[in-house]
PDB file of N, CA and C in Angstrom:
ATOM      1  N   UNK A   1       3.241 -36.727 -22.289  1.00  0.00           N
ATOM      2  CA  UNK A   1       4.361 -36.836 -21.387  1.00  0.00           C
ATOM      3  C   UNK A   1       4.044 -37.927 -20.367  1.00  0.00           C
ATOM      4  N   UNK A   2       4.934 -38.592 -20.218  1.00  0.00           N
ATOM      5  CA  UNK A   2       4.469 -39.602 -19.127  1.00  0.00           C
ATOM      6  C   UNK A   2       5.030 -39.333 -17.482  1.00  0.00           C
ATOM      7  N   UNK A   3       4.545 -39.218 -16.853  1.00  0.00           N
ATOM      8  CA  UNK A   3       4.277 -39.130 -15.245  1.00  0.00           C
ATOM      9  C   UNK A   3       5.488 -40.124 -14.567  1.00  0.00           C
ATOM     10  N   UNK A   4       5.459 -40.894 -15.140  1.00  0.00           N
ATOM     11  CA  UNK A   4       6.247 -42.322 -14.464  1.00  0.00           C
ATOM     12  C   UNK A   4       8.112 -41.361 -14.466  1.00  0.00           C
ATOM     13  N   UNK A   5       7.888 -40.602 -15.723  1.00  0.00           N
ATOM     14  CA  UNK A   5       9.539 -39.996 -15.744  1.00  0.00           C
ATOM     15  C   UNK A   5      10.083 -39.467 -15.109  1.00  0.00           C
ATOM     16  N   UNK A   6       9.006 -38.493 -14.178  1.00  0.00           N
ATOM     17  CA  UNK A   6       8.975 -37.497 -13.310  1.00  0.00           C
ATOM     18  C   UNK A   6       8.690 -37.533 -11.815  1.00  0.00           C
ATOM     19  N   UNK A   7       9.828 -37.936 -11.037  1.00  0.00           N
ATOM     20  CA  UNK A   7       8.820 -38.582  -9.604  1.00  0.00           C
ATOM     21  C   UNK A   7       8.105 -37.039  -9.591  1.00  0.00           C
ATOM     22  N   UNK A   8       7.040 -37.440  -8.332  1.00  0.00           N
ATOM     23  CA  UNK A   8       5.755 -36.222  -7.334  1.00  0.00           C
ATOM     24  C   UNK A   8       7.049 -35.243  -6.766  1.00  0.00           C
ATOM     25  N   UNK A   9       8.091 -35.701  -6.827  1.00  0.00           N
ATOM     26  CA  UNK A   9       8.712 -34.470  -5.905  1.00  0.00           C
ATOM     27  C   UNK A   9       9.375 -33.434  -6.577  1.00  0.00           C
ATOM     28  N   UNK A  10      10.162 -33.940  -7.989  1.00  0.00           N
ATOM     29  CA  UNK A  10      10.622 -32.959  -8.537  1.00  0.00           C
ATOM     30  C   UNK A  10       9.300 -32.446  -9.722  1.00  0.00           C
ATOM     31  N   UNK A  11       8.318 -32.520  -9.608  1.00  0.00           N
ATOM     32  CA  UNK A  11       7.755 -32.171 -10.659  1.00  0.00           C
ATOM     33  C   UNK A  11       6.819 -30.877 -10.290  1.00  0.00           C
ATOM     34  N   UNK A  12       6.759 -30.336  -9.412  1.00  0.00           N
ATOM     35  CA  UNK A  12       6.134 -28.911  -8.684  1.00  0.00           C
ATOM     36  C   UNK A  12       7.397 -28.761  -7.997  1.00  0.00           C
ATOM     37  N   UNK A  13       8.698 -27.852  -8.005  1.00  0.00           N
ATOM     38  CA  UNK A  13       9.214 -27.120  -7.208  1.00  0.00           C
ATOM     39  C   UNK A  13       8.249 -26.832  -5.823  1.00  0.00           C
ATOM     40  N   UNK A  14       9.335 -26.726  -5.064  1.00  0.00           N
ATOM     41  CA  UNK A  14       8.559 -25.756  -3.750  1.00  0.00           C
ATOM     42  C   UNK A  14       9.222 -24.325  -3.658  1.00  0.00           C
ATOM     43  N   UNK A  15       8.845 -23.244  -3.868  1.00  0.00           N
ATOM     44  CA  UNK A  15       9.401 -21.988  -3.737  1.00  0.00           C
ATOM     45  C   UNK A  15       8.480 -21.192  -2.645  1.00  0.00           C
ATOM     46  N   UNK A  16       9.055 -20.446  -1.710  1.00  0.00           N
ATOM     47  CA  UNK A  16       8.708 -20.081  -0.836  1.00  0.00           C
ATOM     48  C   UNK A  16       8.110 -18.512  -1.394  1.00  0.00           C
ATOM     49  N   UNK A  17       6.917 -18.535  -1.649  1.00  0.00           N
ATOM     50  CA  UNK A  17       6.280 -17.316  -2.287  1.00  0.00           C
ATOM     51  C   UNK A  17       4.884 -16.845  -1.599  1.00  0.00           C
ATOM     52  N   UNK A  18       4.832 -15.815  -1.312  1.00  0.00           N
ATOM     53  CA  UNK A  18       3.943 -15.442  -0.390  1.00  0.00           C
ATOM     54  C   UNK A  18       2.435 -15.899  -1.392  1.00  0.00           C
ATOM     55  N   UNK A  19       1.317 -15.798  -0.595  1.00  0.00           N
ATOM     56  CA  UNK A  19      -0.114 -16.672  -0.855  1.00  0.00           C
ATOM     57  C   UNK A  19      -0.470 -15.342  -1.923  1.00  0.00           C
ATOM     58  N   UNK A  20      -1.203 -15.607  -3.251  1.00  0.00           N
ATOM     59  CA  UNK A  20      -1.733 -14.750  -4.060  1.00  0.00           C
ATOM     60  C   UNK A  20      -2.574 -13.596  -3.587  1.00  0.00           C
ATOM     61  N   UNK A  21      -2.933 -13.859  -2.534  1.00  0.00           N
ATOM     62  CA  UNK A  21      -3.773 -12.756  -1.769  1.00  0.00           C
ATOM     63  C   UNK A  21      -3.230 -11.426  -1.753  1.00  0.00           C
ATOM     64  N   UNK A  22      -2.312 -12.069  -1.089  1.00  0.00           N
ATOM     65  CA  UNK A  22      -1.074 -10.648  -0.599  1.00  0.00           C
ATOM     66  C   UNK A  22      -0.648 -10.002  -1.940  1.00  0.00           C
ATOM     67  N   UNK A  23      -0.466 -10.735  -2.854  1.00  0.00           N
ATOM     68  CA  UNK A  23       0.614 -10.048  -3.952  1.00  0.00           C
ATOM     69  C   UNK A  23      -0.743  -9.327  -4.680  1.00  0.00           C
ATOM     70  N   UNK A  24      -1.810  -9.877  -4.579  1.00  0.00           N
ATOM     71  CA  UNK A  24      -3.160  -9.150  -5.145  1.00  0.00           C
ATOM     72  C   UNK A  24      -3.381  -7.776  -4.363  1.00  0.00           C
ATOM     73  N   UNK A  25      -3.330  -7.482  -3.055  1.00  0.00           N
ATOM     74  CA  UNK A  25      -3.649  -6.231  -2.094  1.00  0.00           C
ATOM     75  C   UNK A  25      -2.260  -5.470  -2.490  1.00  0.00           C
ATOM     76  N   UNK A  26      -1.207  -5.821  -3.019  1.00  0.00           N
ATOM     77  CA  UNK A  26       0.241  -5.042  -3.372  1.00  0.00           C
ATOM     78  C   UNK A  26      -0.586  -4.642  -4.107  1.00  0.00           C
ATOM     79  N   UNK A  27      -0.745  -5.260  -5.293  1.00  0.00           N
ATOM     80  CA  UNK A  27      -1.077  -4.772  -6.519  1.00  0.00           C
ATOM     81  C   UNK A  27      -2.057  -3.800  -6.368  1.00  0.00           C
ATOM     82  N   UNK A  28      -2.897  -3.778  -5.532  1.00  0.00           N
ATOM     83  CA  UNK A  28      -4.461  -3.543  -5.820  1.00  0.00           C
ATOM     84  C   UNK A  28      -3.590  -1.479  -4.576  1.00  0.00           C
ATOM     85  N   UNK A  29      -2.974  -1.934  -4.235  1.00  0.00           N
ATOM     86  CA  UNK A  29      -2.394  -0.505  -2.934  1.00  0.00           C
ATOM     87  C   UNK A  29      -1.685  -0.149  -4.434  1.00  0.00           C
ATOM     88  N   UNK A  30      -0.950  -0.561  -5.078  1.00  0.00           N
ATOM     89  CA  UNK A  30      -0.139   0.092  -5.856  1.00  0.00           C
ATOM     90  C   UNK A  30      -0.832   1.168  -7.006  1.00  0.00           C
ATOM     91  N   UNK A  31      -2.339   0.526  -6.790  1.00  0.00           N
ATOM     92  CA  UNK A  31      -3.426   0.749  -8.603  1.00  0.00           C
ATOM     93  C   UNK A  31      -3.982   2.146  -7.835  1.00  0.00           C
ATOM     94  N   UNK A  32      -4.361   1.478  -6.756  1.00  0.00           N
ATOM     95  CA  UNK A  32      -4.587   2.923  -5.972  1.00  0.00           C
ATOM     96  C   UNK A  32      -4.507   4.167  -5.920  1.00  0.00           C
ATOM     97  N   UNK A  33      -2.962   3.710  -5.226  1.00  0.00           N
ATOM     98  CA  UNK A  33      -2.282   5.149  -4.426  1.00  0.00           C
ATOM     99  C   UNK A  33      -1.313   5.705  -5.909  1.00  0.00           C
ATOM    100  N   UNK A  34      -1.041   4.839  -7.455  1.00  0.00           N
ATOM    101  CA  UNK A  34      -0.375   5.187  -8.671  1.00  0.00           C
ATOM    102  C   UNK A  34      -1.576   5.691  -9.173  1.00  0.00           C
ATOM    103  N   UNK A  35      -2.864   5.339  -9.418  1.00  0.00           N
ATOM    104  CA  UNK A  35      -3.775   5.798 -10.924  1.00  0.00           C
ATOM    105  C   UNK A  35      -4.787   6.764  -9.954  1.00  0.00           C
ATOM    106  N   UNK A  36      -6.044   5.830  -9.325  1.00  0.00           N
ATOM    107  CA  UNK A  36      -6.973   5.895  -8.827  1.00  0.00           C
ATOM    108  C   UNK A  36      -7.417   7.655  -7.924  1.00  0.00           C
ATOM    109  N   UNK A  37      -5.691   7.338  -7.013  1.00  0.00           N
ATOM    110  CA  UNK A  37      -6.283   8.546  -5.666  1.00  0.00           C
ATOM    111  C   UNK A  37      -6.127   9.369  -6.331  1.00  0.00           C
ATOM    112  N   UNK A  38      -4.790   9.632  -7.447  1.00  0.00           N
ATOM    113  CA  UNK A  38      -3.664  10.609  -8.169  1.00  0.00           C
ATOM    114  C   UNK A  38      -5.565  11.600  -9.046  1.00  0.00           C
ATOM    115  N   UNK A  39      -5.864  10.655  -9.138  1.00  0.00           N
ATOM    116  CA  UNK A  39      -6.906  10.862 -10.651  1.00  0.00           C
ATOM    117  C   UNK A  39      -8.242  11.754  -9.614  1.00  0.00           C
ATOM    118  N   UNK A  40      -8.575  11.237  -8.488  1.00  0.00           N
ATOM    119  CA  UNK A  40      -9.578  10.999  -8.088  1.00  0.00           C
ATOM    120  C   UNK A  40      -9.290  13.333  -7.566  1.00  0.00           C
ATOM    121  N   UNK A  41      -7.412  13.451  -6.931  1.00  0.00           N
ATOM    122  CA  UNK A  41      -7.269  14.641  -6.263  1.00  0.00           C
ATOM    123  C   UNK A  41      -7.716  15.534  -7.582  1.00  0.00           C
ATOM    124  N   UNK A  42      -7.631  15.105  -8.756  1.00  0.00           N
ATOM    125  CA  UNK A  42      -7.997  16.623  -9.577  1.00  0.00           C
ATOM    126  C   UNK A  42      -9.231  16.992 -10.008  1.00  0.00           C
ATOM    127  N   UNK A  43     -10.094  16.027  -9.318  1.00  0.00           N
ATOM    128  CA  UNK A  43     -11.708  16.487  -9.539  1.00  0.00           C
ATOM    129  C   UNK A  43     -12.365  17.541  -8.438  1.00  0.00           C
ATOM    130  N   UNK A  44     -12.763  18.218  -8.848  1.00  0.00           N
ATOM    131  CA  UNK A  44     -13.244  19.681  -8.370  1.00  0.00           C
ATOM    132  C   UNK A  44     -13.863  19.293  -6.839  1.00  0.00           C
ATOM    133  N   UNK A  45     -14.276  18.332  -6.734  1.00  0.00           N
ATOM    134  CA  UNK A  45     -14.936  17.768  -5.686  1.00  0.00           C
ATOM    135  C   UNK A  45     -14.162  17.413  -4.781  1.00  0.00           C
ATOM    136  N   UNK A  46     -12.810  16.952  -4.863  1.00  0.00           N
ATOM    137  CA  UNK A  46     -12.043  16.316  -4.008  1.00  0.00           C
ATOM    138  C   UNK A  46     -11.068  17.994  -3.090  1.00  0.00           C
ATOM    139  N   UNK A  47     -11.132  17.826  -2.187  1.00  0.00           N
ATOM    140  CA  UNK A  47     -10.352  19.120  -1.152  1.00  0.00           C
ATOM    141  C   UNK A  47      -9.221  18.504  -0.928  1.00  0.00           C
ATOM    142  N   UNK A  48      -8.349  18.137  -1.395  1.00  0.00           N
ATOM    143  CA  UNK A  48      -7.486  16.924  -1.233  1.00  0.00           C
ATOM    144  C   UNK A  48      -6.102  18.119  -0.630  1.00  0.00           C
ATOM    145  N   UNK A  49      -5.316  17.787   0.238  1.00  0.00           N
ATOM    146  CA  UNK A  49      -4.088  18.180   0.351  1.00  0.00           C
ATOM    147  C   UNK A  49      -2.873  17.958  -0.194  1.00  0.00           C
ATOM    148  N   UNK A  50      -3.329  16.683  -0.947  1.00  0.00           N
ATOM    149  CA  UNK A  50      -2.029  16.215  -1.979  1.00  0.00           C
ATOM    150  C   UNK A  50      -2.579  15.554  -3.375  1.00  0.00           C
ATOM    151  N   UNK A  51      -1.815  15.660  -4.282  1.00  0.00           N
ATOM    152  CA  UNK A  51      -1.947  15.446  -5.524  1.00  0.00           C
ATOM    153  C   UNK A  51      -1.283  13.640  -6.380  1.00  0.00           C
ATOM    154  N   UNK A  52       0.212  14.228  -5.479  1.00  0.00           N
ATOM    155  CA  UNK A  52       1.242  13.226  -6.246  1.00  0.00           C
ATOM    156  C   UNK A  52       1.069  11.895  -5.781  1.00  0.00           C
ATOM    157  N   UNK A  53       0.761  10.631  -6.596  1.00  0.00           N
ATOM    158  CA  UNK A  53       1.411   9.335  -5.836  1.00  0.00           C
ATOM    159  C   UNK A  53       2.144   8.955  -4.844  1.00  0.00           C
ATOM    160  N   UNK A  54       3.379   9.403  -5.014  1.00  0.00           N
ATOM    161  CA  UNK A  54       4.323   9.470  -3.668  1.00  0.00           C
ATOM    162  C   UNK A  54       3.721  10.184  -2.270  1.00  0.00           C
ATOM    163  N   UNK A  55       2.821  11.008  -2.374  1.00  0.00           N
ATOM    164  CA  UNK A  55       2.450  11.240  -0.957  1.00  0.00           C
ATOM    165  C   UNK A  55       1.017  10.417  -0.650  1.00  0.00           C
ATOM    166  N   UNK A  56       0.345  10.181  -1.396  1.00  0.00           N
ATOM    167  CA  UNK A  56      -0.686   9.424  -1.538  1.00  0.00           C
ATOM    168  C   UNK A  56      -0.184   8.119  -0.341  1.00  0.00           C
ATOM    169  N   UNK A  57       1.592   7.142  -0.773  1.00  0.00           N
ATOM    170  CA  UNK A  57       1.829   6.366  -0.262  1.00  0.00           C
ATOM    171  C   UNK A  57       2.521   7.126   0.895  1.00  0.00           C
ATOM    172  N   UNK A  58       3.452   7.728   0.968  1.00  0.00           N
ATOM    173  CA  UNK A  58       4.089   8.018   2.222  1.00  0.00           C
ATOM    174  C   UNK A  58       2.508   8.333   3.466  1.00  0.00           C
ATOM    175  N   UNK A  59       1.589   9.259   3.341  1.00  0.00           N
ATOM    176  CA  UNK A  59       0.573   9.236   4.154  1.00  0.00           C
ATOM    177  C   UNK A  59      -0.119   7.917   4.564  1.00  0.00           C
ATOM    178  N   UNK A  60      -0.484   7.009   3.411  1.00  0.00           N
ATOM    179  CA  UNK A  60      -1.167   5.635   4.095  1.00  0.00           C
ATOM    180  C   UNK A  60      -0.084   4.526   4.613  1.00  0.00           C
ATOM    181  N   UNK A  61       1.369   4.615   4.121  1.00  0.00           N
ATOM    182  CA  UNK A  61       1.800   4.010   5.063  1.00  0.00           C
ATOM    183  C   UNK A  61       2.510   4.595   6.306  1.00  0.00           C
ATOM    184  N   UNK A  62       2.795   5.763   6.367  1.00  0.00           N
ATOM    185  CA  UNK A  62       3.005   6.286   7.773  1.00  0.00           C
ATOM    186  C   UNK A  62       1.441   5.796   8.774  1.00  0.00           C
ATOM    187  N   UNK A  63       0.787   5.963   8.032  1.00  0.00           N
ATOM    188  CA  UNK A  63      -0.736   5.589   9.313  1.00  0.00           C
ATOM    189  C   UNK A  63      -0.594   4.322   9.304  1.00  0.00           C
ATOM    190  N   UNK A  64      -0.589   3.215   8.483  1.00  0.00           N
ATOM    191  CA  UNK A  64      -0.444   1.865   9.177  1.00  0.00           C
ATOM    192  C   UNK A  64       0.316   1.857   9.682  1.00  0.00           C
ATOM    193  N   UNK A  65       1.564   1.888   9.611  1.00  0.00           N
ATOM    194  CA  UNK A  65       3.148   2.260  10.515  1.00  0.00           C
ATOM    195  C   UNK A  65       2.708   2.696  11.683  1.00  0.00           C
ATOM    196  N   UNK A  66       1.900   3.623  11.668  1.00  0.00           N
ATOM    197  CA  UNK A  66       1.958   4.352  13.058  1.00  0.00           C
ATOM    198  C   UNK A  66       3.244   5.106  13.225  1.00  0.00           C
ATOM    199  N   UNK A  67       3.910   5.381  12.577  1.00  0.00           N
ATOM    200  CA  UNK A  67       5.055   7.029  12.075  1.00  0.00           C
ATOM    201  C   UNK A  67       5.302   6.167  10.748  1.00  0.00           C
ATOM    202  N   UNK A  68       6.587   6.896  10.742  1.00  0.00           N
ATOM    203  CA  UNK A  68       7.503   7.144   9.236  1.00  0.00           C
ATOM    204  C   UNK A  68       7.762   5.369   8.918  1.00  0.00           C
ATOM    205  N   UNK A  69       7.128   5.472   7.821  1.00  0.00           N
ATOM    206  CA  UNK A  69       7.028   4.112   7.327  1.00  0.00           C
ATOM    207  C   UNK A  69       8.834   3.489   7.510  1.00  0.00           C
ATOM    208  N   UNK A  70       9.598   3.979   7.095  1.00  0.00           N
ATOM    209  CA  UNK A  70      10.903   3.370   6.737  1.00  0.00           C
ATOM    210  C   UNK A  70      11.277   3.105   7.211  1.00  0.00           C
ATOM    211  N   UNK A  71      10.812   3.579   8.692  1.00  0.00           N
ATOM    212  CA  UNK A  71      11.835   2.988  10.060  1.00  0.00           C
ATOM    213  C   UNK A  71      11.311   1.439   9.976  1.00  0.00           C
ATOM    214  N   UNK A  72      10.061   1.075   9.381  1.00  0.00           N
ATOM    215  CA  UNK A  72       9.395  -0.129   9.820  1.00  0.00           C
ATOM    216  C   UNK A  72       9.281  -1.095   8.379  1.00  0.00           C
ATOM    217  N   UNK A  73       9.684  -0.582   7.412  1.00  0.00           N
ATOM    218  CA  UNK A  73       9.226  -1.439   6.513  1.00  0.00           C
ATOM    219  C   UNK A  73      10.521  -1.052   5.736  1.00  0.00           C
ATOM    220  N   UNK A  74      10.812  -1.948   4.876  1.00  0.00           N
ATOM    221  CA  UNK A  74      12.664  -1.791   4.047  1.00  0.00           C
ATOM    222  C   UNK A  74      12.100  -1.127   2.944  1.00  0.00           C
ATOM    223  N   UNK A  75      13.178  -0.662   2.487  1.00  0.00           N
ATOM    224  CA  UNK A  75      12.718  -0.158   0.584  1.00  0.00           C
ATOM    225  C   UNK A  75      12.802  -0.835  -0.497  1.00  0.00           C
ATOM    226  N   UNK A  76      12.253  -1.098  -1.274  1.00  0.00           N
ATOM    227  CA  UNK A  76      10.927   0.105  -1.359  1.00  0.00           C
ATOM    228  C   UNK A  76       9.901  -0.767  -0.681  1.00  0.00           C
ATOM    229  N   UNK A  77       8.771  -0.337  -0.340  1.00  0.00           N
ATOM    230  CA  UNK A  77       7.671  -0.295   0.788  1.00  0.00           C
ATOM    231  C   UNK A  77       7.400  -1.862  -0.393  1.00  0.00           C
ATOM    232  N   UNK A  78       6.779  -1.675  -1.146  1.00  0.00           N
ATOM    233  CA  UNK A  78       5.737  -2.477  -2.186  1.00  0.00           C
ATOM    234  C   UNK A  78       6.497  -3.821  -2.260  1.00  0.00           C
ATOM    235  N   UNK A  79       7.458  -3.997  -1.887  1.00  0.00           N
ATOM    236  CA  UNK A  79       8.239  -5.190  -2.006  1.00  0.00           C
ATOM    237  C   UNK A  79       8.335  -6.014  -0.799  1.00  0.00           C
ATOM    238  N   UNK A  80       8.590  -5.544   0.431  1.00  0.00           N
ATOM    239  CA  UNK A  80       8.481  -5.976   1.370  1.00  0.00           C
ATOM    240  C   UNK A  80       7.507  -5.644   2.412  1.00  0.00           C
ATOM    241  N   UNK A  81       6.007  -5.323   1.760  1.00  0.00           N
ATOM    242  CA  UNK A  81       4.909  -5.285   2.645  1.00  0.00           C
ATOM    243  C   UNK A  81       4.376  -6.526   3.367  1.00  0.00           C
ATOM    244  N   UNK A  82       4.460  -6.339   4.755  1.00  0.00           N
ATOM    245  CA  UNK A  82       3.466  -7.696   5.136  1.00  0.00           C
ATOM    246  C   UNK A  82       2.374  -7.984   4.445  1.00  0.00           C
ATOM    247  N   UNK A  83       1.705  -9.282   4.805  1.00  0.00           N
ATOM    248  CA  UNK A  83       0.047  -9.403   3.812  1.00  0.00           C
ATOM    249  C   UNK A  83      -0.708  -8.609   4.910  1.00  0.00           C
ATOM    250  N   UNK A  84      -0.660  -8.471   6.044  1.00  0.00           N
ATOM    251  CA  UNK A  84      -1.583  -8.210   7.047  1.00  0.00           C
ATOM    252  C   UNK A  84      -1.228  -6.241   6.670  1.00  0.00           C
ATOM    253  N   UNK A  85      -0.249  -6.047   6.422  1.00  0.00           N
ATOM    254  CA  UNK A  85       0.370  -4.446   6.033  1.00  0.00           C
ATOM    255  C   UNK A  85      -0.611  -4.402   4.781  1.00  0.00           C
ATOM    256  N   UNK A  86      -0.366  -5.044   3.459  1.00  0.00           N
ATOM    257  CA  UNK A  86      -0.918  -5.025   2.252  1.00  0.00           C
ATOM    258  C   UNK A  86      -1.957  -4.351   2.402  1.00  0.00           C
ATOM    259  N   UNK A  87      -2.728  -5.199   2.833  1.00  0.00           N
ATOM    260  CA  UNK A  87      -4.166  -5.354   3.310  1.00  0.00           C
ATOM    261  C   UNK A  87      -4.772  -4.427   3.636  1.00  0.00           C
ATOM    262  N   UNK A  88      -4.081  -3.667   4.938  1.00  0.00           N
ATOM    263  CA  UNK A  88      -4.542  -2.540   5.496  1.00  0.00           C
ATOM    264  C   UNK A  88      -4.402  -1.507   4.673  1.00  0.00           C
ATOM    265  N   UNK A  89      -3.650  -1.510   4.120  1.00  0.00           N
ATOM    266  CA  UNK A  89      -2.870  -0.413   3.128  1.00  0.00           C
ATOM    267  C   UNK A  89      -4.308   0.149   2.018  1.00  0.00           C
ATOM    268  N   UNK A  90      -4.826  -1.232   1.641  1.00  0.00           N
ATOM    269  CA  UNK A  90      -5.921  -1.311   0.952  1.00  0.00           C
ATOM    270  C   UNK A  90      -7.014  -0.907   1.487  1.00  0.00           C
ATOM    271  N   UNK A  91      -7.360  -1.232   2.577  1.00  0.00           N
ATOM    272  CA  UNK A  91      -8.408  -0.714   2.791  1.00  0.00           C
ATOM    273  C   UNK A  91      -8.852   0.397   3.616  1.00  0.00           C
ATOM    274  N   UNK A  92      -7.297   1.017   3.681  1.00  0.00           N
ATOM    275  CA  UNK A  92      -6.740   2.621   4.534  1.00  0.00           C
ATOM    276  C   UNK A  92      -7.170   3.855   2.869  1.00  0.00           C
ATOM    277  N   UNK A  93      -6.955   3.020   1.852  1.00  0.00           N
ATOM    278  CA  UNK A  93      -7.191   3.774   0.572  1.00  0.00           C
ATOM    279  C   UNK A  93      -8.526   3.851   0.236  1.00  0.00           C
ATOM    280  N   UNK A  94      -9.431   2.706   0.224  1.00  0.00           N
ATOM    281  CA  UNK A  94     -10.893   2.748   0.009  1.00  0.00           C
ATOM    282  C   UNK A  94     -11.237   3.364   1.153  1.00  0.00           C
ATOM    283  N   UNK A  95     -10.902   3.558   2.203  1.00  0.00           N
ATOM    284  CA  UNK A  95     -11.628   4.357   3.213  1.00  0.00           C
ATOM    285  C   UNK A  95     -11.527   5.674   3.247  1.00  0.00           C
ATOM    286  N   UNK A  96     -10.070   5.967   2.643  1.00  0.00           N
ATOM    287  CA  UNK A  96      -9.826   7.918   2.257  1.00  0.00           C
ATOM    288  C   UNK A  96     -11.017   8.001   0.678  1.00  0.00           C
ATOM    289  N   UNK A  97     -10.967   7.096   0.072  1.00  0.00           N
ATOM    290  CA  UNK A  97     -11.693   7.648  -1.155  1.00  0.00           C
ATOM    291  C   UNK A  97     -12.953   7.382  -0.941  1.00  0.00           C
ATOM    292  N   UNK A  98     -13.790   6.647  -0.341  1.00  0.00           N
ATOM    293  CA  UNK A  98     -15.122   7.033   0.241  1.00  0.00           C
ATOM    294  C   UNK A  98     -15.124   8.036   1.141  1.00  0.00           C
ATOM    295  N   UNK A  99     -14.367   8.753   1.391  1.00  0.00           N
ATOM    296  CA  UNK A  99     -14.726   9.978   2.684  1.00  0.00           C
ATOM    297  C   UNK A  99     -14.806   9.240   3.891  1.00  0.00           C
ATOM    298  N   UNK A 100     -14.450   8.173   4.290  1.00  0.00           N
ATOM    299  CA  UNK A 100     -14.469   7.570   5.463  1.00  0.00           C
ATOM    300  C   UNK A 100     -13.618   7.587   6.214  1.00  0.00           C
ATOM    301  N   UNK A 101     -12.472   8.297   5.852  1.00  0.00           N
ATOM    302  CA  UNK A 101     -10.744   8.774   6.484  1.00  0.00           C
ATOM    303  C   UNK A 101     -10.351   9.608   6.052  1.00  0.00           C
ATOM    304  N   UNK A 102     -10.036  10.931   7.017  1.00  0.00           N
ATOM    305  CA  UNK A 102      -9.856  12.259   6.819  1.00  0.00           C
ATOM    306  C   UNK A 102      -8.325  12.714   6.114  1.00  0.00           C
ATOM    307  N   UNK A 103      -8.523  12.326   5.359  1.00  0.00           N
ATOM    308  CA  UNK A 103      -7.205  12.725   4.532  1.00  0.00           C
ATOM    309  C   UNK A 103      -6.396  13.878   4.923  1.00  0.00           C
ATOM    310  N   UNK A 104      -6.665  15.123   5.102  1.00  0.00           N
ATOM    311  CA  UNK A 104      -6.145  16.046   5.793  1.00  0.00           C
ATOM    312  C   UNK A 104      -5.535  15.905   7.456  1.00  0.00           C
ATOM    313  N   UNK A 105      -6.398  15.361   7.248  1.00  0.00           N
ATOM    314  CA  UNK A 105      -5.508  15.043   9.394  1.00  0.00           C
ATOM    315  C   UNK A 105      -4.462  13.861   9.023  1.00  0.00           C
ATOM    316  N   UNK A 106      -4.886  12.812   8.346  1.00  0.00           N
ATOM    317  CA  UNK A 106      -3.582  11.714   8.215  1.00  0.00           C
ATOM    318  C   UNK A 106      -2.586  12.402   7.724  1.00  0.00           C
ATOM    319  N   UNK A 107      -2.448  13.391   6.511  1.00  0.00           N
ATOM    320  CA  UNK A 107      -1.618  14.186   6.166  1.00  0.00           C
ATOM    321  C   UNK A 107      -0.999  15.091   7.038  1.00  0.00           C
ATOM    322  N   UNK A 108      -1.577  15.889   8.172  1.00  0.00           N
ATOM    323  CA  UNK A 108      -1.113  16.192   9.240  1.00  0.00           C
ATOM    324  C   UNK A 108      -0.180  15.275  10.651  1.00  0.00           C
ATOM    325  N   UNK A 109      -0.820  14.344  10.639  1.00  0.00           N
ATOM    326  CA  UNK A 109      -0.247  13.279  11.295  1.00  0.00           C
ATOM    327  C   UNK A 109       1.151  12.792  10.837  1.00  0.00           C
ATOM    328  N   UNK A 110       1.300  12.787   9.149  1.00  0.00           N
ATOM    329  CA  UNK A 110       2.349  11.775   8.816  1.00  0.00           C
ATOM    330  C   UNK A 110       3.622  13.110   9.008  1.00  0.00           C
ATOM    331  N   UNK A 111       2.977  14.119   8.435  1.00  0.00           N
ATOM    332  CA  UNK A 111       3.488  14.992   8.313  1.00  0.00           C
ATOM    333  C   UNK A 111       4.511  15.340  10.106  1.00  0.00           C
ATOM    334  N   UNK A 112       3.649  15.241  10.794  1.00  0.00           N
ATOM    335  CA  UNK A 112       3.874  15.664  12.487  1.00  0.00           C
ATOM    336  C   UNK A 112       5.276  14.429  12.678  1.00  0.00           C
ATOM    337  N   UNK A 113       4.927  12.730  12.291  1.00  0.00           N
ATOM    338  CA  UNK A 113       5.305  12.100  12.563  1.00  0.00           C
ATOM    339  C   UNK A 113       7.340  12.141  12.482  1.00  0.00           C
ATOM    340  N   UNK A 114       7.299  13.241  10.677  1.00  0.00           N
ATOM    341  CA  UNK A 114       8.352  13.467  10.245  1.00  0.00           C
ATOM    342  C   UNK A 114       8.907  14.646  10.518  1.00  0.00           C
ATOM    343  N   UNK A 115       8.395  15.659  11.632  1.00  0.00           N
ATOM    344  CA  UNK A 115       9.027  16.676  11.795  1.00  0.00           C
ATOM    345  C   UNK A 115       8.537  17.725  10.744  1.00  0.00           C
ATOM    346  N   UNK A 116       7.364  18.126  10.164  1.00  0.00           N
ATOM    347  CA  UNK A 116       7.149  18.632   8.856  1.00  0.00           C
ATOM    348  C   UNK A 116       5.734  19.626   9.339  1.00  0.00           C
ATOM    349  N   UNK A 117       4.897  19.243  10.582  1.00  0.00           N
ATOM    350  CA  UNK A 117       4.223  19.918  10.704  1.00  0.00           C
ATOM    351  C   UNK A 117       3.952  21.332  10.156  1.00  0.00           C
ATOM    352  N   UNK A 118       2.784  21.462   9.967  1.00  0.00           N
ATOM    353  CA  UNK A 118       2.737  22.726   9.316  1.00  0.00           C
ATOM    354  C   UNK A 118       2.030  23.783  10.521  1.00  0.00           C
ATOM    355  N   UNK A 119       1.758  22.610  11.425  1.00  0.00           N
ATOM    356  CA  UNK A 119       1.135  23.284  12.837  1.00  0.00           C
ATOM    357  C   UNK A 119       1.532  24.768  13.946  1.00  0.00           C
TER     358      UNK A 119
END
């Protein structure tokens, strides 16, 4: 193909697409809080308060949120996460599955946040 056919400007589009990073920490919150935590609550070892995916995410993003995710982020969450949201999201999940974030109190928290307390 020859170069000369094609000016430098039309030959890479510019599309306004967020940096691979971000769409990697979506992905990587999605592998998570879908396969990983889901898998991780039915081992005898885990005291887990929740089981399902869906609360897996409603709990880690109510805690980055700081309350009820929806007021702060559009639907669905995974689509319009900040990278700096992504991110945290990610490493709000490696920190519940090392035991380094008390899963039961965030669950209490998100829970409190929505009127659901069990308190």
């Amino acid at each position: 193909m020859r170069a000369d056919l094609f000016p430098k400007d039309t030959m890479q589009p510019s599309f306004d697409l967020p940096p691979p990073t971000h769409l990697a920490h979506v992905a990587q919150y999605l592998h998570l809080t879908r396969m990983v935590m889901p898998a991780l609550a039915q081992t005898s070892r885990r005291h887990w308060p929740v089981r399902n995916d869906h609360c897996f995410q409603r709990i880690v993003l109510d805690t980055i949120c700081g309350g009820v995710w929806y007021v702060h982020i559009a639907r669905p969450a995974y689509k319009h996460l900040s990278p700096a949201q992504a991110m945290r999201a990610v490493q709000l999940c490696d920190q519940i599955i090392a035991d380094a974030a008390d899963l039961k109190a965030l669950n209490q928290q998100s829970l409190a946040w929505r009127g659901k307390s069990k308190v």
